[in-house]
N, C-alpha and C. Protein backbone atom coordinates (compact mmCIF):
# COMPACT_ATOMS: atom_id res chain seq x y z
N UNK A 1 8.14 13.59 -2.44
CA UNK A 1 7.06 12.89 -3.10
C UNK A 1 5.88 12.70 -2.15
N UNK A 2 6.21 12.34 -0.99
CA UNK A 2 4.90 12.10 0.16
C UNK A 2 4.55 12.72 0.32
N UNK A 3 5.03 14.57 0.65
CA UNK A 3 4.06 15.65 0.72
C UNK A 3 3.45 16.00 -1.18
N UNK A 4 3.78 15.80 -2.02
CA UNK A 4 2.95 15.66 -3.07
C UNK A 4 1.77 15.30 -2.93
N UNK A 5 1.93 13.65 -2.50
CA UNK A 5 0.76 12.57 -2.52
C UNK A 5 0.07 12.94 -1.40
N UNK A 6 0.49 13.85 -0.10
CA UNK A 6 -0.91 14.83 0.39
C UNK A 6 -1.58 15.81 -0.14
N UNK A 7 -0.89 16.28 -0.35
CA UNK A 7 -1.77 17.35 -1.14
C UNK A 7 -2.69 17.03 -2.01
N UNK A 8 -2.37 16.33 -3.05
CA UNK A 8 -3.30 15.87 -3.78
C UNK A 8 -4.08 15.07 -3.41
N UNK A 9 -3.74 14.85 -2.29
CA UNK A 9 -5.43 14.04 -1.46
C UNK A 9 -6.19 15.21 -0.74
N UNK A 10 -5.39 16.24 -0.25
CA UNK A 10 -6.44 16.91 0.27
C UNK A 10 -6.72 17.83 -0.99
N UNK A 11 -6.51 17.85 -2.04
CA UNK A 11 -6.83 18.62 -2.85
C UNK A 11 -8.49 17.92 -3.42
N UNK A 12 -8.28 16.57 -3.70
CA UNK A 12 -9.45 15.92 -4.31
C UNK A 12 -10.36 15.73 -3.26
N UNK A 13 -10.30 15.64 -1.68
CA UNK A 13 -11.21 15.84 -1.02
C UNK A 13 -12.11 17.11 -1.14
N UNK A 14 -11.19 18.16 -1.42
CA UNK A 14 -11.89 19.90 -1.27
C UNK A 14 -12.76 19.32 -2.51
N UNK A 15 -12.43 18.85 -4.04
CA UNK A 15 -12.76 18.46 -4.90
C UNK A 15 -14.69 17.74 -4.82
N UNK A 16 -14.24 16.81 -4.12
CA UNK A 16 -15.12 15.99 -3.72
C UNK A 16 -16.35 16.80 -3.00
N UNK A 17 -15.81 17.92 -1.78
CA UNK A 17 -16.66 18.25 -0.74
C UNK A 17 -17.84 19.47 -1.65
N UNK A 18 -17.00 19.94 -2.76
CA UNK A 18 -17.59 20.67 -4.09
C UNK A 18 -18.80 20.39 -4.57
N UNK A 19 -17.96 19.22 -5.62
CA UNK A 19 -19.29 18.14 -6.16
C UNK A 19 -20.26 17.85 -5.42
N UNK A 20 -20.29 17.62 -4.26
CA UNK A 20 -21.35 17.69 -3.01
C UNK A 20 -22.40 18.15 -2.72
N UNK A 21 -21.74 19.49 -2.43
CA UNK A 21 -22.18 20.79 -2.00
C UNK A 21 -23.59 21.07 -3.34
N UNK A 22 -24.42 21.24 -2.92
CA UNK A 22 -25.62 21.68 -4.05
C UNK A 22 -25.47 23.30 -4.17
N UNK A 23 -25.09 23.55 -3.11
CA UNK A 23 -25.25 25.78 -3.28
C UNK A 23 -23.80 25.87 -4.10
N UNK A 24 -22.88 25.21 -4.43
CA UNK A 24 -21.84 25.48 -5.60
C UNK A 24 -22.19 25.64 -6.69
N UNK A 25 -21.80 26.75 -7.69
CA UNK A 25 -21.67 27.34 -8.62
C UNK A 25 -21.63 26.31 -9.96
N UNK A 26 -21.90 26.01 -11.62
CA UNK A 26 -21.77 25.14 -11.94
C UNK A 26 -19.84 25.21 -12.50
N UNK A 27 -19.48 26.65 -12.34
CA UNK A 27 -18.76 26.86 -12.58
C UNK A 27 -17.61 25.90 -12.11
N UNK A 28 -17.53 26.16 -10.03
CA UNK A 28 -17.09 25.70 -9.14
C UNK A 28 -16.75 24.00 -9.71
N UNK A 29 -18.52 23.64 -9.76
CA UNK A 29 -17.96 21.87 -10.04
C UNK A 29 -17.22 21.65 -11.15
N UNK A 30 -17.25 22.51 -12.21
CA UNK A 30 -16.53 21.88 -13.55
C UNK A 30 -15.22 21.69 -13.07
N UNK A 31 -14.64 22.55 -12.62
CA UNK A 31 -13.42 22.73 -11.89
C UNK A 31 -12.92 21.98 -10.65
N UNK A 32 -13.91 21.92 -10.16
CA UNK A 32 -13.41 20.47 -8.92
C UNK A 32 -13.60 19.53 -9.91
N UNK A 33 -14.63 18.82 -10.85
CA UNK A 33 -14.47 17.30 -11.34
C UNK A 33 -13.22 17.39 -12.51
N UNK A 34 -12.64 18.90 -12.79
CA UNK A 34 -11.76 18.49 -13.52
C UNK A 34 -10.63 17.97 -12.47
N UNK A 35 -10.27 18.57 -11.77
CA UNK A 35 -9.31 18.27 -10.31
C UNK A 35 -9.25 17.17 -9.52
N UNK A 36 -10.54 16.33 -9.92
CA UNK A 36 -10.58 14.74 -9.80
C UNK A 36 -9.97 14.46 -10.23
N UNK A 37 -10.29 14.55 -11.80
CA UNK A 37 -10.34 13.66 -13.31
C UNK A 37 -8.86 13.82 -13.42
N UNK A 38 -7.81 14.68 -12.75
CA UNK A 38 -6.68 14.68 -12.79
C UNK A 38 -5.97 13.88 -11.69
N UNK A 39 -6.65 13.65 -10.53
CA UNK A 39 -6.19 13.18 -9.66
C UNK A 39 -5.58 11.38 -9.79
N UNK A 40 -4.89 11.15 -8.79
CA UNK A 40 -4.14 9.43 -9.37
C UNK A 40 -5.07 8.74 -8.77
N UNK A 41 -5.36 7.74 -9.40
CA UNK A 41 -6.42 6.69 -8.61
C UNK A 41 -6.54 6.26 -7.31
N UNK A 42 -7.65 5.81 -6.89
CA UNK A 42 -7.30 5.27 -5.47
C UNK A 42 -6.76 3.83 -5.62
N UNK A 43 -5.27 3.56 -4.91
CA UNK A 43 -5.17 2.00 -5.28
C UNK A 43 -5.35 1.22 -4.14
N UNK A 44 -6.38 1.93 -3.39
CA UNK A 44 -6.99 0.37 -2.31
C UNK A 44 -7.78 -0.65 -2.07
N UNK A 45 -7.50 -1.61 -2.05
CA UNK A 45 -8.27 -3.22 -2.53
C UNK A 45 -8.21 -3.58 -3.59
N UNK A 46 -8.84 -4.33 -3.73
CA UNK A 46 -8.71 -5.06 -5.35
C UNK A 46 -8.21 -6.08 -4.62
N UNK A 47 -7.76 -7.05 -5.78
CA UNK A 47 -7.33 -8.57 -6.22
C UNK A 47 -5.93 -7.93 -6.57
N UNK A 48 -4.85 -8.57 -6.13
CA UNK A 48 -3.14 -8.24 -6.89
C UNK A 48 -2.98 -9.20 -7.21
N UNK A 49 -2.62 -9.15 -8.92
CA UNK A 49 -2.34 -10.44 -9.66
C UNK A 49 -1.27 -10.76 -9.77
């Protein structure tokens, strides 16, 4: 499970570094923000009730 939950962090970083990037394709971003939009939330900070 923990190498899962890397990957999919470095997956949504590449994701991220995409959306970024202005010389990417619009193709490219649809496909990284879908690879977000799949990704698990970030659960750091907040209020725990």
């Amino acid at each position: 499970m923990a190498k899962q939950r890397r990957m999919a962090t470095k997956a949504a970083k590449a994701a991220s570094k995409v959306l970024g990037d202005g010389r990417t394709s619009q193709v490219s971003k649809t496909a990284a923000g879908s690879a977000l939009s799949q990704s698990a939330p970030n659960r750091t900070g907040g209020k725990k009730r």
